[in-house]
Structure formats: C-alpha cells, structure tokens
Protein backbone atom coordinates (compact mmCIF):
# COMPACT_ATOMS: atom_id res chain seq x y z
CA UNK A 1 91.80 106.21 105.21
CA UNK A 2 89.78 103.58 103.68
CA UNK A 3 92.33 101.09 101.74
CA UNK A 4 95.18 99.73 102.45
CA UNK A 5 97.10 101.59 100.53
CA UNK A 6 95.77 105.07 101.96
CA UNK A 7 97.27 103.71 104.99
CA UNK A 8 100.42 102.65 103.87
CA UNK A 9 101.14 105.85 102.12
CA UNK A 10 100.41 108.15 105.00
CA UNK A 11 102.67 105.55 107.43
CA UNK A 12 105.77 105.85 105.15
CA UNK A 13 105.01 109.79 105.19
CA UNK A 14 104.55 110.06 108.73
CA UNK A 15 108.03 107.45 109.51
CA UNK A 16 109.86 110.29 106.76
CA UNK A 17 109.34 108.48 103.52
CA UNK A 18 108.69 109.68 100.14
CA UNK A 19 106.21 106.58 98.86
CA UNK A 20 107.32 107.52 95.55
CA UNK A 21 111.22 107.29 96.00
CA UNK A 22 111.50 105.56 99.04
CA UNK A 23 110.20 101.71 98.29
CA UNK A 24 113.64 100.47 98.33
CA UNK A 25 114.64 102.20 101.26
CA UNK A 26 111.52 100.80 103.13
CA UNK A 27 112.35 97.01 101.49
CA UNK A 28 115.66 97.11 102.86
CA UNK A 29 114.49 98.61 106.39
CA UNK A 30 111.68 95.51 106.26
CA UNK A 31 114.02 92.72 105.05
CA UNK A 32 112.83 88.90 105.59
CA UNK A 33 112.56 89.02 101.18
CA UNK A 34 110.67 91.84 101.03
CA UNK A 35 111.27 93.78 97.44
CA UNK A 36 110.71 97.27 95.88
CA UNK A 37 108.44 95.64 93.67
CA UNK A 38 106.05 94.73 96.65
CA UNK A 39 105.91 97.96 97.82
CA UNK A 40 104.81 99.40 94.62
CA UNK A 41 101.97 96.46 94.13
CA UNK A 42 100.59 97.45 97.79
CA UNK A 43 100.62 101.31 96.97
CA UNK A 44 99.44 100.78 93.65
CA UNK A 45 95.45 101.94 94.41
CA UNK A 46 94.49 99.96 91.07
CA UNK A 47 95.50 96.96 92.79
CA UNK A 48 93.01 96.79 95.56
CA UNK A 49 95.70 95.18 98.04
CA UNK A 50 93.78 94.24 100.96
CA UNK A 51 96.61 93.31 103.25
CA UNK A 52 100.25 91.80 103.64
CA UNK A 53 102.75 89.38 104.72
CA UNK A 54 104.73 92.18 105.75
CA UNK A 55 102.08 94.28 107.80
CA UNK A 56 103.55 93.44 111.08
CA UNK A 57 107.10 94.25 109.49
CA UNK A 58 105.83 97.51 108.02
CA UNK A 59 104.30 98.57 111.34
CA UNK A 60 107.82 97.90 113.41
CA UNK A 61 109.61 100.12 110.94
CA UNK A 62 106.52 102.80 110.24
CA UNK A 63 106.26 102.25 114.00
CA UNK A 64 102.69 102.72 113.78
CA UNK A 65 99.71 100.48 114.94
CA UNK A 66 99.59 97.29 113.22
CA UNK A 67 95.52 97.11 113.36
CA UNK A 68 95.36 100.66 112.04
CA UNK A 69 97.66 99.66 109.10
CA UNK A 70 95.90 96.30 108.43
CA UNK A 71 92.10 97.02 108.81
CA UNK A 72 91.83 100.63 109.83
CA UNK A 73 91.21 99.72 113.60
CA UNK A 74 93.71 101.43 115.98
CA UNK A 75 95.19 105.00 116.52
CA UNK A 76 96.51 106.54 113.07
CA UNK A 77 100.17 107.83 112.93
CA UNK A 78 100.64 111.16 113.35
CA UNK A 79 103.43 112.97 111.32
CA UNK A 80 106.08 114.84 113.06
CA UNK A 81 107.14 118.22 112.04
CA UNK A 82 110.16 117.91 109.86
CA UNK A 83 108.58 114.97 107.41
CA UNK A 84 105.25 116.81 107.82
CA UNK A 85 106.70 119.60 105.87
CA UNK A 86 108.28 117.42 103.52
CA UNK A 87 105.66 115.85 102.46
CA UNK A 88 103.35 118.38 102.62
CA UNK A 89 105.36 121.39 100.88
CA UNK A 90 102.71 123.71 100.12
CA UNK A 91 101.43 123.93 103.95
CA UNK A 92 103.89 127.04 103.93
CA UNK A 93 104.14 127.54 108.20
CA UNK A 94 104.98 124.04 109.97
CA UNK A 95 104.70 125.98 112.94
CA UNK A 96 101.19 125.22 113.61
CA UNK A 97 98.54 124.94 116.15
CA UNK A 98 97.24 121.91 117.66
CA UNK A 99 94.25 122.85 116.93
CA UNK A 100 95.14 123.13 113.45
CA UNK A 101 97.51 119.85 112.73
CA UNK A 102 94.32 117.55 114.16
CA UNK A 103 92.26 118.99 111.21
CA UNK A 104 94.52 118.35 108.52
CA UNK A 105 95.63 115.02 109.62
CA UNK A 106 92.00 114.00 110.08
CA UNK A 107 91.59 114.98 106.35
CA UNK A 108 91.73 112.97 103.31
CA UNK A 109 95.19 112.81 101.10
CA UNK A 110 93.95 114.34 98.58
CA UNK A 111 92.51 117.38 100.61
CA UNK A 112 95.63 118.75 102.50
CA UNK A 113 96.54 121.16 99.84
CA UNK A 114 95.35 124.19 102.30
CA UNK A 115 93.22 124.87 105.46
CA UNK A 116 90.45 126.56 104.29
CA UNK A 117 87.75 128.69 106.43
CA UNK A 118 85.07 128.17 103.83
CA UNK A 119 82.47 125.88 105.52
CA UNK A 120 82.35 122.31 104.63
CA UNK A 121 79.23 120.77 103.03
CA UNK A 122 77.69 118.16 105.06
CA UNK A 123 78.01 114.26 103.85
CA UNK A 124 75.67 113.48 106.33
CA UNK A 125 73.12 110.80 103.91
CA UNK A 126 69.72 110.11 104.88
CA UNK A 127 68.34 108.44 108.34
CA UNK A 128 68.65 105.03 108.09
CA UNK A 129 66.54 102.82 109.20
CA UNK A 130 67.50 100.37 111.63
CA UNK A 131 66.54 96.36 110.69
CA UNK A 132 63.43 94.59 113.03
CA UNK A 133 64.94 93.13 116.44
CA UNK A 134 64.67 89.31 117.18
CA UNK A 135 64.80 87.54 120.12
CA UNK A 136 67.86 84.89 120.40
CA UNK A 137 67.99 81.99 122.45
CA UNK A 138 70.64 81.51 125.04
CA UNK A 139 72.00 78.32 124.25
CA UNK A 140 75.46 78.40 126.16
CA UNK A 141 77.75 79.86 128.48
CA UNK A 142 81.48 80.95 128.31
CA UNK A 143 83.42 79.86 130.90
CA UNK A 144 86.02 82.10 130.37
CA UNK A 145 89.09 80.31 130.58
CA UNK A 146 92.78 81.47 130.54
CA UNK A 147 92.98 80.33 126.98
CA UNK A 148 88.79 81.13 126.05
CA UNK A 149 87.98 77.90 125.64
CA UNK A 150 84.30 77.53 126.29
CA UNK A 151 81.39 74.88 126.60
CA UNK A 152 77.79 75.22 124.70
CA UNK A 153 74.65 73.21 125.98
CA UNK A 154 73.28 71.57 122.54
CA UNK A 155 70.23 73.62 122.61
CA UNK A 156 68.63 73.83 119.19
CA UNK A 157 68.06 77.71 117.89
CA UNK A 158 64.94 79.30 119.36
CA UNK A 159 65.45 76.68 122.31
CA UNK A 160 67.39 78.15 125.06
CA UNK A 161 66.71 78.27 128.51
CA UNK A 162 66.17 82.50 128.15
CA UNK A 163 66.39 84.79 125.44
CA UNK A 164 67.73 88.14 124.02
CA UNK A 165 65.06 90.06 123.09
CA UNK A 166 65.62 92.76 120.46
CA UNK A 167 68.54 91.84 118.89
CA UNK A 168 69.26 93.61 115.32
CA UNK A 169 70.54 90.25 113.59
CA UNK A 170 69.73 89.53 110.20
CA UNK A 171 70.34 85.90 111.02
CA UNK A 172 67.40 83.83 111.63
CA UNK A 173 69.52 80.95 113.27
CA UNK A 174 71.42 83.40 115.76
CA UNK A 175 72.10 82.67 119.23
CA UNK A 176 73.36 83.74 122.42
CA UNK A 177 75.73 82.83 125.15
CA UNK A 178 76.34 84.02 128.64
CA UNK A 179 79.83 84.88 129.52
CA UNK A 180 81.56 83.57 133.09
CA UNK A 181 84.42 84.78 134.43
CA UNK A 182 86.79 87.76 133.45
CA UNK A 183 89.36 86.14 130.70
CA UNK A 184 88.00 88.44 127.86
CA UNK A 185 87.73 92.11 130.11
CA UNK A 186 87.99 94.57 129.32
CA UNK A 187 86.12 93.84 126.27
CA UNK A 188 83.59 91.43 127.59
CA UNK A 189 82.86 91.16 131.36
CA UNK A 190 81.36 88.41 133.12
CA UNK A 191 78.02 88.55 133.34
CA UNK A 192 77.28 90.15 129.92
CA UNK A 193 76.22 88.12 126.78
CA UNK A 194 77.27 87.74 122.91
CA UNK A 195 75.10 87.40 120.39
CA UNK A 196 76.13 85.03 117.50
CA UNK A 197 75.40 85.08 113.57
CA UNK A 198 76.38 81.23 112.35
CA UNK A 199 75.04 82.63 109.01
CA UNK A 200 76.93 85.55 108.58
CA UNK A 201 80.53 85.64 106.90
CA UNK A 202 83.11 86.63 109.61
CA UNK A 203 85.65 89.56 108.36
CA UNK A 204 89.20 90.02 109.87
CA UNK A 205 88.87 92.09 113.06
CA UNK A 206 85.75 90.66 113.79
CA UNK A 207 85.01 88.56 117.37
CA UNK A 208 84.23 84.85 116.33
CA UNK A 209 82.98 81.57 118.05
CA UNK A 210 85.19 78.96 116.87
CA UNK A 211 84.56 75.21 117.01
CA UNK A 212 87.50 72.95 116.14
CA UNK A 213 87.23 68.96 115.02
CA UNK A 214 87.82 67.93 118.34
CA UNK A 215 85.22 68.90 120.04
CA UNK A 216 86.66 72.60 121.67
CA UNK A 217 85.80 76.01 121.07
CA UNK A 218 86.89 79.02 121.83
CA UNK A 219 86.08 83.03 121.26
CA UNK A 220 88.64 84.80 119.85
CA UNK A 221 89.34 87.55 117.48
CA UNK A 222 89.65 86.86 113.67
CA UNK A 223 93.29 88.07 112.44
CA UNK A 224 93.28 86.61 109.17
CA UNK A 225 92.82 83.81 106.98
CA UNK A 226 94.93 82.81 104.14
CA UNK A 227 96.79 79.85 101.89
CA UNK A 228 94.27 77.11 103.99
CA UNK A 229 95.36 78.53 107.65
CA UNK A 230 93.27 81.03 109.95
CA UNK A 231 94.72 82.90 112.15
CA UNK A 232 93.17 83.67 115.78
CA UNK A 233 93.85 86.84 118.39
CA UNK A 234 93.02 86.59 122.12
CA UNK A 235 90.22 88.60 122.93
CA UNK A 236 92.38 90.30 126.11
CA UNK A 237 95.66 90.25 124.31
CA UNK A 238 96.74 87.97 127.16
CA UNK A 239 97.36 84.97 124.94
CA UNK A 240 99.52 84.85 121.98
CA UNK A 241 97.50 84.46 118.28
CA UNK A 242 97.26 80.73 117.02
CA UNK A 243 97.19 79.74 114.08
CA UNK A 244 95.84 76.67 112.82
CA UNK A 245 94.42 74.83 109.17
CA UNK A 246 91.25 75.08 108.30
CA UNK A 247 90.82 71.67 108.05
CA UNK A 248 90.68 71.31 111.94
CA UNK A 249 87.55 73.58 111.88
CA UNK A 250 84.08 72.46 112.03
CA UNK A 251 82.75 76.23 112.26
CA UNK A 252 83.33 79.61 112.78
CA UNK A 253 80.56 82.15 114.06
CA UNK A 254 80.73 85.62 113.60
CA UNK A 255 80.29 87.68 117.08
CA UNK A 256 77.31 90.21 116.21
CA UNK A 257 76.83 92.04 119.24
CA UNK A 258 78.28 92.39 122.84
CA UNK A 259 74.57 93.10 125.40
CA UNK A 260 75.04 94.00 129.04
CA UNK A 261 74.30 91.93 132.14
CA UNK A 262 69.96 91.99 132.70
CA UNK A 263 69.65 91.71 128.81
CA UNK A 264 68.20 88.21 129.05
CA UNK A 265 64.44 87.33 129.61
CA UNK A 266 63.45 84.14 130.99
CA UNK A 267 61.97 81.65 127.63
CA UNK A 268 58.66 80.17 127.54
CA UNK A 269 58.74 76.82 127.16
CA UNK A 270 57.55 76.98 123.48
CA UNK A 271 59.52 77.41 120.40
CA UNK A 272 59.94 81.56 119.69
C-alpha cells in the first residue's frame, strides 16, 4: 500500500469501518479537534496526503502499527472475519483458508474482487545495475550512550584513521563512524560501523546523525519534520522521541548504510 491513503483506507476496513460512511464515526472515536472533513482530505487520493497530526490517534483507534500507517514500515493490519466480509462482499465464503486470506490481503485494493488461479504476469523490471563502491573514511566513533549522544574526531573527508571500502554512496563527502557500546542493539551492535551521506536529503524513517548548536550530536531516527520543529526517535525505542526547532540544528546526516564489525581497512596516510 503505497500512499497514505491506501493505508488509511484498509486500517478503517480492517478496525470495521466503511471509509465512505464512517469519517464521522472515526472523528469522534479520534477526538483532540479532529473533523469529518479531515478524514475525507486524507482519503481523498487526489490529495497526495503524506501524513497527519492525527496518525498516532488513528493508529490507537485502528489499533494498527503507527509506522505502517505513517510510512509503510511495520506489520499491516489484518482484517478480521466479520468486517472482512463487509467490506469485501463479493468474496462469497468468509470461511477461508490461511493460506488463502494471506494472498488476498497481500493484494492491492483494487484487486480483491476474486482469487483467481490464472497465473500472474511477472512485474519483475530489468537487472539493475548497482552504482560504483567508494571507500569512506572513518572519522568518528559512537559512544553509545543511554541517550546516543556521540563524539566525532574532526577528521576532514577522505582523512580518517581507516576506511570503508566499497561503499555504494552516491555522496562524494560520505563518512564513517565506528559504533561503541550496545545503546542502539538490536539495530546496531557495537563493533559495527555506519556509513553517512551529509549530502543526501534525509526522509522520515530514515537513521540520521544529528549535530545540534551546542556542540552535541546524537544518532537517532528521523520521525518527522514540520511547522520549523523536527522530530527525533531513539534508535532502541529505549528513549522517548524529542522534539526540538530547527533552529538549534547545525546539521543533519542521513544514515546510508549499517556494515558489520571487520568492514574497516587500515588508511594510508595519503588522501583517498
């Protein structure tokens, strides 16, 4: 379900709402202001909504996964039987399989009108080809403290002490750090490494290295950012999000890749 409101839709069906006839009923269930007429903007495919105030709300009453509903990340609801056949009249047996439910739910809204044994042609789209590895400088190490707050030695790109080799960034002025200690598992272990794109635009759901005007950074997860504030997740869901302005950050770094420990190769002491 690629948009937001593909997801919506098939959370109201799932929680045994119409998302035709029910937008009041969900408004009321949500509350804190939330109208009809929001509801109908956010299902509205024409209107492109990317996301919501009311996502969190939404997923409490849908009770669904909050990352599924607001970028796609997460496990997808899964109907039950009674609003399953409500929503789905012309399956005409609701007594199905396992087997059988997984398929339909896995397919898209518009294709649940019947299960059909007719083979499916393949969207499989030509091999890509994969962009030329660099090598990245290690320039840093996370210390991997209870709130990931880290510390990175002010090496100049291409200048580290060791290197990633083969890293598929697109970012010339990438770099690496070496993480200590075991805040961020199970995600990131200590002992592994991140590779960083400075250059790259950072999207919601997406690991970042922030650096704040007083000096600290930290690694966390990008939530979302909105009306001059960004929002920041822990990386171990350990810490409750922050939120802070944007005018109290210098930078934030987009998290490209996650390597294993032995990844690194010792520098020459030349520029790459």
């Amino acid at each position: 379900m690629i948009t937001y409101a593909d997801r919506l839709e098939w959370a109201m069906k799932c929680a045994g709402l119409n998302p035709q006839s029910d937008q009041s009923e969900l408004a009321r269930r949500v509350g804190d202001g939330c109208k009809p007429q929001n509801i109908q903007y956010l299902l509205n495919h024409n209107n492109n909504a990317k996301s919501s105030k009311y996502t969190q709300h939404f997923a409490e009453v849908l009770e669904c996964d909050a990352g599924w509903l607001a970028y796609g990340k997460g496990v997808a609801p899964v109907p039950r039987e009674a609003t399953f056949a409500q929503h789905n009249s012309n399956i005409p047996d609701t007594s199905i399989s396992a087997q059988e439910r997984g398929m339909i739910v896995n397919l898209p809204l518009a294709g649940r009108s019947s299960i059909s044994s007719e083979p499916i042609e393949s969207n499989v789209g030509d091999r890509l080809e994969l962009r030329e590895g660099r090598s990245v400088a290690i320039v840093g190490e996370v210390q991997g403290g209870p709130d990931g707050y880290i510390s990175i030695d002010d090496y100049p790109a291409g200048h580290g002490h060791s290197h990633l080799p083969e890293v598929r960034s697109r970012d010339a002025g990438a770099y690496g750090l070496k993480v200590r200690g075991d805040s961020m598992r199970p995600r990131i272990k200590s002992g592994e490494y991140i590779a960083v794109e400075p250059n790259v635009e950072a999207q919601p759901g997406d690991d970042v290295v922030v650096k704040f005007m007083d000096g600290s950074c930290v690694v966390k997860e990008l939530l979302w950012i909105r009306d001059g504030d960004v929002c920041l997740g822990s990386i171990n869901n350990g810490v409750p999000p922050i939120t802070r302005p944007m005018t109290e950050i210098v930078h934030i770094h987009r998290v490209a890749a996650i390597m294993p420990r032995g990844s690194a190769v010792e520098s020459r002491n030349r520029q790459e």
